[in-house]
Protein backbone atom coordinates (compact mmCIF):
# COMPACT_ATOMS: atom_id res chain seq x y z
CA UNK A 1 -6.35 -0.62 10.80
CA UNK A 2 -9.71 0.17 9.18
CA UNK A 3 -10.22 -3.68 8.16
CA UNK A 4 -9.38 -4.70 11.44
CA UNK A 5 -11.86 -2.48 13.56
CA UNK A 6 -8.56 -0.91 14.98
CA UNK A 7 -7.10 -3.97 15.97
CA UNK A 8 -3.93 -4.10 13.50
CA UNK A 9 -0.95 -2.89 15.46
CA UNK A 10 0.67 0.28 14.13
CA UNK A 11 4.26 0.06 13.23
CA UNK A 12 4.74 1.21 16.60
CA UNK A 13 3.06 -0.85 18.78
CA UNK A 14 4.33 -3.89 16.96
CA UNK A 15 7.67 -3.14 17.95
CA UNK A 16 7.19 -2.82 21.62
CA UNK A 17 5.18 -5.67 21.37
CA UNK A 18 7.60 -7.64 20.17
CA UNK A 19 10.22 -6.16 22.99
CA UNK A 20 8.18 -7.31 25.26
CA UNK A 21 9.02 -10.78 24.35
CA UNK A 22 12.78 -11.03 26.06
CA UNK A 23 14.23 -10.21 29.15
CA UNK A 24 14.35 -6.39 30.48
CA UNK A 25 11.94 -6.08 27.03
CA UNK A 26 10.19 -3.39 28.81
CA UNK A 27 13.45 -1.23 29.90
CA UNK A 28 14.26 -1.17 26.12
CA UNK A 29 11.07 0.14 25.21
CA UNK A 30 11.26 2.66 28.17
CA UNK A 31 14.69 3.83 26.27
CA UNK A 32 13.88 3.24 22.65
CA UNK A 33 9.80 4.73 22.93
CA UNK A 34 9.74 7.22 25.81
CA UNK A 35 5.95 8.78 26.17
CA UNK A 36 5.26 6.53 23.19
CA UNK A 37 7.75 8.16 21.03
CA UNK A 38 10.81 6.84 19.23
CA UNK A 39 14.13 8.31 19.80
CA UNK A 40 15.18 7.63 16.32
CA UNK A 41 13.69 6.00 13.28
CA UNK A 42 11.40 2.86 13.33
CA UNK A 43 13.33 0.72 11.03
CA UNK A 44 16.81 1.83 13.88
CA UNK A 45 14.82 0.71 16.72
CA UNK A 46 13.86 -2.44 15.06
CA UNK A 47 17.36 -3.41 14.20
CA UNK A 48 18.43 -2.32 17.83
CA UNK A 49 15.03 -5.01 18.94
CA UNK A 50 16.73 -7.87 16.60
CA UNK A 51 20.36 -7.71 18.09
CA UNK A 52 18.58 -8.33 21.75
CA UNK A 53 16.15 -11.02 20.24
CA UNK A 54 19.39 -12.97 18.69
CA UNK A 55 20.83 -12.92 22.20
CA UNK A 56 17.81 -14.43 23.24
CA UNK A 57 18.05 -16.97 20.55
CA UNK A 58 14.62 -15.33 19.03
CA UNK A 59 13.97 -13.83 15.47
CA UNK A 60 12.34 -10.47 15.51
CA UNK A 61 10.86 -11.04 11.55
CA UNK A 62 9.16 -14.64 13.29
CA UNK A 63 7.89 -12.89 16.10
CA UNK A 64 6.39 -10.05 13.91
CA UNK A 65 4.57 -12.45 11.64
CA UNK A 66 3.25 -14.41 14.91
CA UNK A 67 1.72 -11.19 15.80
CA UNK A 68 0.23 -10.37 12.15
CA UNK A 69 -1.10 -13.56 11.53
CA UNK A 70 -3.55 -13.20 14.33
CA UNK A 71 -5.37 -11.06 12.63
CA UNK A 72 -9.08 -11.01 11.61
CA UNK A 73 -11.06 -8.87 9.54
CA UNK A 74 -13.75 -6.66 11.45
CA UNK A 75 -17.11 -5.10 10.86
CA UNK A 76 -15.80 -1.96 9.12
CA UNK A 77 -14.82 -4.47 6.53
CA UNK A 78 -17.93 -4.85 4.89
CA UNK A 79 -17.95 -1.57 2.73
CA UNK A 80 -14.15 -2.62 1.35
CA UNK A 81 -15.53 -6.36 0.93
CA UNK A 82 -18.62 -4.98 -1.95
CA UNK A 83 -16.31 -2.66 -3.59
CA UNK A 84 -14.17 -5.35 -4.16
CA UNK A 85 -16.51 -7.83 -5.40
CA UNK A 86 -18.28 -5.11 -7.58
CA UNK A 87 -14.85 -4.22 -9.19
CA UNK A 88 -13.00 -7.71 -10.39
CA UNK A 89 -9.85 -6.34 -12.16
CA UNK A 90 -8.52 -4.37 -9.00
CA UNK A 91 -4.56 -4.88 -8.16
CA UNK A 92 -3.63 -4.88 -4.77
CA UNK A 93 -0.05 -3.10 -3.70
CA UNK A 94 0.51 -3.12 0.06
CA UNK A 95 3.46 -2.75 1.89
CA UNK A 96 1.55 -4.45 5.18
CA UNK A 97 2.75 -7.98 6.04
CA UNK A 98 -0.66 -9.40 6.49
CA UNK A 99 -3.08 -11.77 4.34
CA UNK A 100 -5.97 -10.16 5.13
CA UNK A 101 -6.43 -9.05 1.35
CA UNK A 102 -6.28 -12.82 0.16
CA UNK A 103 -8.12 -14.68 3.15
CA UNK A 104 -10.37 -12.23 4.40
CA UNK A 105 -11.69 -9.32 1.71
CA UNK A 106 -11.28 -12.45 -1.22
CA UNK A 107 -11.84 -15.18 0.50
CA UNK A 108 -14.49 -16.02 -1.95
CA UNK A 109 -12.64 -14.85 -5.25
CA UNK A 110 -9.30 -16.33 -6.97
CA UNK A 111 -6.01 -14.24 -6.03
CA UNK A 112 -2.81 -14.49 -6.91
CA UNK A 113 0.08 -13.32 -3.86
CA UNK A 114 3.25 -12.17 -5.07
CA UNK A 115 5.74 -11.27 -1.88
CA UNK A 116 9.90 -11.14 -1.75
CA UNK A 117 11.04 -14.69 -1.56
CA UNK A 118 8.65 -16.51 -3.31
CA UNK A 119 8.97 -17.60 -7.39
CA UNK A 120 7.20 -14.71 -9.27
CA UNK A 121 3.74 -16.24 -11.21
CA UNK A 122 3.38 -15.96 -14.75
CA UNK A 123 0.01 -17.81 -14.83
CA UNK A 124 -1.57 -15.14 -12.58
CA UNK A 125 -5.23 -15.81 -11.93
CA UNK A 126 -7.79 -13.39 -10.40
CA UNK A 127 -6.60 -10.35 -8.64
CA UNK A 128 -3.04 -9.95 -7.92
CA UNK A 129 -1.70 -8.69 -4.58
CA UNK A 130 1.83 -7.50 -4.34
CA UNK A 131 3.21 -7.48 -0.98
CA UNK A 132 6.30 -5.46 -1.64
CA UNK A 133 7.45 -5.76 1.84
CA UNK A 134 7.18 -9.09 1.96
CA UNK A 135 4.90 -11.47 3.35
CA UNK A 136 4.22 -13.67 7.17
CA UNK A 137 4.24 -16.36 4.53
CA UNK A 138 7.99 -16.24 4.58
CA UNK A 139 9.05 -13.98 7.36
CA UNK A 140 13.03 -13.81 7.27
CA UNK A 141 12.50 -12.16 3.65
CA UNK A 142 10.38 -9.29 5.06
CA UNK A 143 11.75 -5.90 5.38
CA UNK A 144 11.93 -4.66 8.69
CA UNK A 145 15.04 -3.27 10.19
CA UNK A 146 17.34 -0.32 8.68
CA UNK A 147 19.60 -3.19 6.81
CA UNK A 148 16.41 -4.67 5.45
CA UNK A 149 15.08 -1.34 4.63
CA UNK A 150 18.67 -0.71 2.79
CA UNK A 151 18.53 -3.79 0.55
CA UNK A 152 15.62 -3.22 -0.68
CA UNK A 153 16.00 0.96 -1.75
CA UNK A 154 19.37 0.36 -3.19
CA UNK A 155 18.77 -3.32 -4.83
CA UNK A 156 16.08 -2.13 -6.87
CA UNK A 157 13.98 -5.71 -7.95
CA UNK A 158 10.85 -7.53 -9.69
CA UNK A 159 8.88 -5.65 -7.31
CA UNK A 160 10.38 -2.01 -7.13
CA UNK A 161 9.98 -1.86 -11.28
CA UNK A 162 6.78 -3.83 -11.16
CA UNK A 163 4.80 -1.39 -8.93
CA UNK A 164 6.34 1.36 -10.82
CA UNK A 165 4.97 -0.35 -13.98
CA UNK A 166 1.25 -0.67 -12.19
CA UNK A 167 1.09 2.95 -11.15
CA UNK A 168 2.05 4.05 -14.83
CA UNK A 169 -0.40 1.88 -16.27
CA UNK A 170 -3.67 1.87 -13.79
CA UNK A 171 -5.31 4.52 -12.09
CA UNK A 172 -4.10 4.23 -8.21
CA UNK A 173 -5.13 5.87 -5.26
CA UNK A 174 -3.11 5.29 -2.12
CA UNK A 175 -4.61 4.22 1.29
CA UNK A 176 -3.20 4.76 4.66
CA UNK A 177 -0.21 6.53 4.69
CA UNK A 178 1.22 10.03 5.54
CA UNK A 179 2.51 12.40 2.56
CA UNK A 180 5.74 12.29 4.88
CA UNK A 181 6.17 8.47 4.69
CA UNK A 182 9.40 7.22 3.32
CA UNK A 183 7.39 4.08 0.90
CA UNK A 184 5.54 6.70 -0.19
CA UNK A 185 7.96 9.35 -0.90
CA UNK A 186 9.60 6.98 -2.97
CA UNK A 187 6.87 5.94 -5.21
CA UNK A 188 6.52 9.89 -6.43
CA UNK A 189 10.18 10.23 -6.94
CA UNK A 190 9.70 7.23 -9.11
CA UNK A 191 6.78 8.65 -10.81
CA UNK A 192 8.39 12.58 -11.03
CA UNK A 193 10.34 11.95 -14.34
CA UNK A 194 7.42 11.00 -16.05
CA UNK A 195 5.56 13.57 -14.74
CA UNK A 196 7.58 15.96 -17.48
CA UNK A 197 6.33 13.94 -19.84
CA UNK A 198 2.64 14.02 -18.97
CA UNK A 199 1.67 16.91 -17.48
CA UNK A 200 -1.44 16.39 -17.84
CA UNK A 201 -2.34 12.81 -16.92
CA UNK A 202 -4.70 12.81 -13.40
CA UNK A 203 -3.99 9.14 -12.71
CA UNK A 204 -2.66 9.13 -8.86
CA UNK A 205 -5.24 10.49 -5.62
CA UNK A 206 -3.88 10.21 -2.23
CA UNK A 207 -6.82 9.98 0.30
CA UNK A 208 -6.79 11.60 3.68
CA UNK A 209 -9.16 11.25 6.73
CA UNK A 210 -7.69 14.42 8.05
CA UNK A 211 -8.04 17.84 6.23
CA UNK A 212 -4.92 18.88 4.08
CA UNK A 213 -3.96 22.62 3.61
CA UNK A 214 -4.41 24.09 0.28
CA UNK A 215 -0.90 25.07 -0.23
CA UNK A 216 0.23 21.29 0.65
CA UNK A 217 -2.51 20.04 -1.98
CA UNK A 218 -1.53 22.25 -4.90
CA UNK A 219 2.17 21.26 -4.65
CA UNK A 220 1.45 17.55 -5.00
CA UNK A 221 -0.87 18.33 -7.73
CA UNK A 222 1.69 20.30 -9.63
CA UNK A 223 5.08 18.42 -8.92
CA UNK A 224 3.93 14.90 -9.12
CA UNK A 225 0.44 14.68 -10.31
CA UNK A 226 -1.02 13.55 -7.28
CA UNK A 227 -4.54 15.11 -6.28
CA UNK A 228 -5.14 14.56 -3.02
CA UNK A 229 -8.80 13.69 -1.52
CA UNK A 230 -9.20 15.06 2.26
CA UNK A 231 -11.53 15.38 4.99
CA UNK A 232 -12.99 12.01 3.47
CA UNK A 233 -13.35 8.26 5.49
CA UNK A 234 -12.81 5.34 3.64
CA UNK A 235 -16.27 4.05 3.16
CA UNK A 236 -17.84 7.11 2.30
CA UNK A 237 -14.83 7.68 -0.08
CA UNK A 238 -15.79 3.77 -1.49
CA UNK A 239 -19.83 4.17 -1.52
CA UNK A 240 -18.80 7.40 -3.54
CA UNK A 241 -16.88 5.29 -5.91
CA UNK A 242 -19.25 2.83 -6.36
CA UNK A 243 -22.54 5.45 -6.79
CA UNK A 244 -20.50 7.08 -9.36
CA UNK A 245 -19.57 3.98 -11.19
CA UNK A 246 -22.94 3.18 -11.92
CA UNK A 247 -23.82 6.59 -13.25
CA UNK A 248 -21.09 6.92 -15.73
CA UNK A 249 -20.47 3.13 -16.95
CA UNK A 250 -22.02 3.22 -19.70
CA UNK A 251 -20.83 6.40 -20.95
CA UNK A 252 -17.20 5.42 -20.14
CA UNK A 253 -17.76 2.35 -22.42
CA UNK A 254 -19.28 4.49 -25.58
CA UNK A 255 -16.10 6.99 -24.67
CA UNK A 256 -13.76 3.82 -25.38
CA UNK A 257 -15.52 2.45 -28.02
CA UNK A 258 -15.57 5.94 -29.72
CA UNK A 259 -11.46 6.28 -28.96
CA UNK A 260 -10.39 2.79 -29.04
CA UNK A 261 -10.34 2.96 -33.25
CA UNK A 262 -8.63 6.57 -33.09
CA UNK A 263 -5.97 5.07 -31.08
CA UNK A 264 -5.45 1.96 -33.50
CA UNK A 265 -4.93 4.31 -36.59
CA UNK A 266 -8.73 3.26 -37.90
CA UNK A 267 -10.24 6.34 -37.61
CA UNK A 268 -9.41 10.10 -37.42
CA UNK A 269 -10.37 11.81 -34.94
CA UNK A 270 -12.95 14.94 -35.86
CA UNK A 271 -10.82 18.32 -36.56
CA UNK A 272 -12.96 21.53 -34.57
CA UNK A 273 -12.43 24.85 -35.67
């Protein structure tokens, strides 16, 4: 939404876009998204959209992807687009369909894609992007209705233990969702059992334009490790990251060089009493 200037569909809109596309589409939507709101869950009413496009002879995962791949990046880009060239070794994980990421933001950079249905690269070059939900590249493999959505809980894959395996190992802050959505709910279950193990590791932020209540805020903190950043736009949230960067580089890098030959049994570290 943000890289789009708005224009991205939500999950919502896509839906009754799509219904729109075969006969009595908009008496379905009238029954499936009265005032604009579903009468079950979005994955339900998508399965519910597919059996009517297969009557039609149309694919609801095609028609999606026609939708997506329309997409262009917009002005409120441009803040995204210099953190991204200022910071080289980022990782991409995105449940979104699009490839806004790999034409648009690094358009200019090398990327490697890694989506359901296509060979995994070993030979990665640039940054990587993980479309865990699959890609418009290959439509039929991306997850969209309840049966899709089932596959891909209970079949855990590459891509289930991979992103588990980046979240453990980077520092990750996660972008436009709810604290209620089910993707995301899932990657803190993943993440609780090693929580016991590390209480103390501050590694996962969850930023919100909207203000969060205290009470919320500490819970996350305390059961999965997750601070959450409210009240806080994107861009300001990225010009903050960037102005900080460049006041604490340098000591970060003395830090590492300083811990670096602790870590590798070289050096003791300095006993205080």
């Amino acid at each position: 939404m943000h890289l789009t200037d708005l224009e991205a569909p939500s999950w919502l809109s896509l839906l009754q876009k799509c219904a729109k596309k075969i006969e009595h589409g908009d008496e379905l939507i009238d029954q499936l998204f009265p005032d604009n709101k579903p009468v079950m869950p979005l994955e339900e009413c998508a399965s519910i959209i597919q059996v009517r496009m297969q009557s039609a002879g149309k694919c609801l995962h095609t028609e999606i992807a026609k939708i997506i791949r329309k997409l262009k990046l917009g002005k409120s880009s441009e803040k995204v687009k210099k953190f991204v060239e200022e910071f080289s070794d980022l990782k991409f994980i995105t449940t979104n369909y699009d490839d806004l990421i790999e034409k648009g933001l690094l358009e200019d950079k090398e990327s490697t894609s890694y989506s359901i249905g296509y060979p995994v690269n070993r030979q990665p070059k640039g940054v990587q992007v993980y479309h865990v939900h699959g890609s418009v590249k290959h439509p039929k493999k991306m997850v969209v209705t309840a049966d899709d959505y089932f596959r891909f809980i209970n079949r855990p894959d590459y891509f289930s233990k991979k992103i588990q395996t980046l979240i453990e190992e980077n520092t990750t802050i996660i972008i436009g969702y709810s604290l209620g959505d089910i993707n995301f709910r899932a990657i803190l279950n993943n993440q609780r059992s090693n929580r016991i193990h590390d209480i103390n590791r501050q590694n996962l932020f969850f930023l919100s334009r909207s203000e969060v209540d205290q009470n919320v805020k500490d819970y996350y903190d305390r059961s999965y490790g997750l601070r959450v950043i409210d009240n806080t736009e994107i861009d300001v949230f990225i010009s903050n990251i960037i102005n900080k960067h460049r006041y604490i580089k340098d000591r970060v890098a003395k830090s590492r060089n300083l811990l670096m030959p602790v870590l590798e049994g070289k050096k003791s570290s300095p006993t205080i009493i």
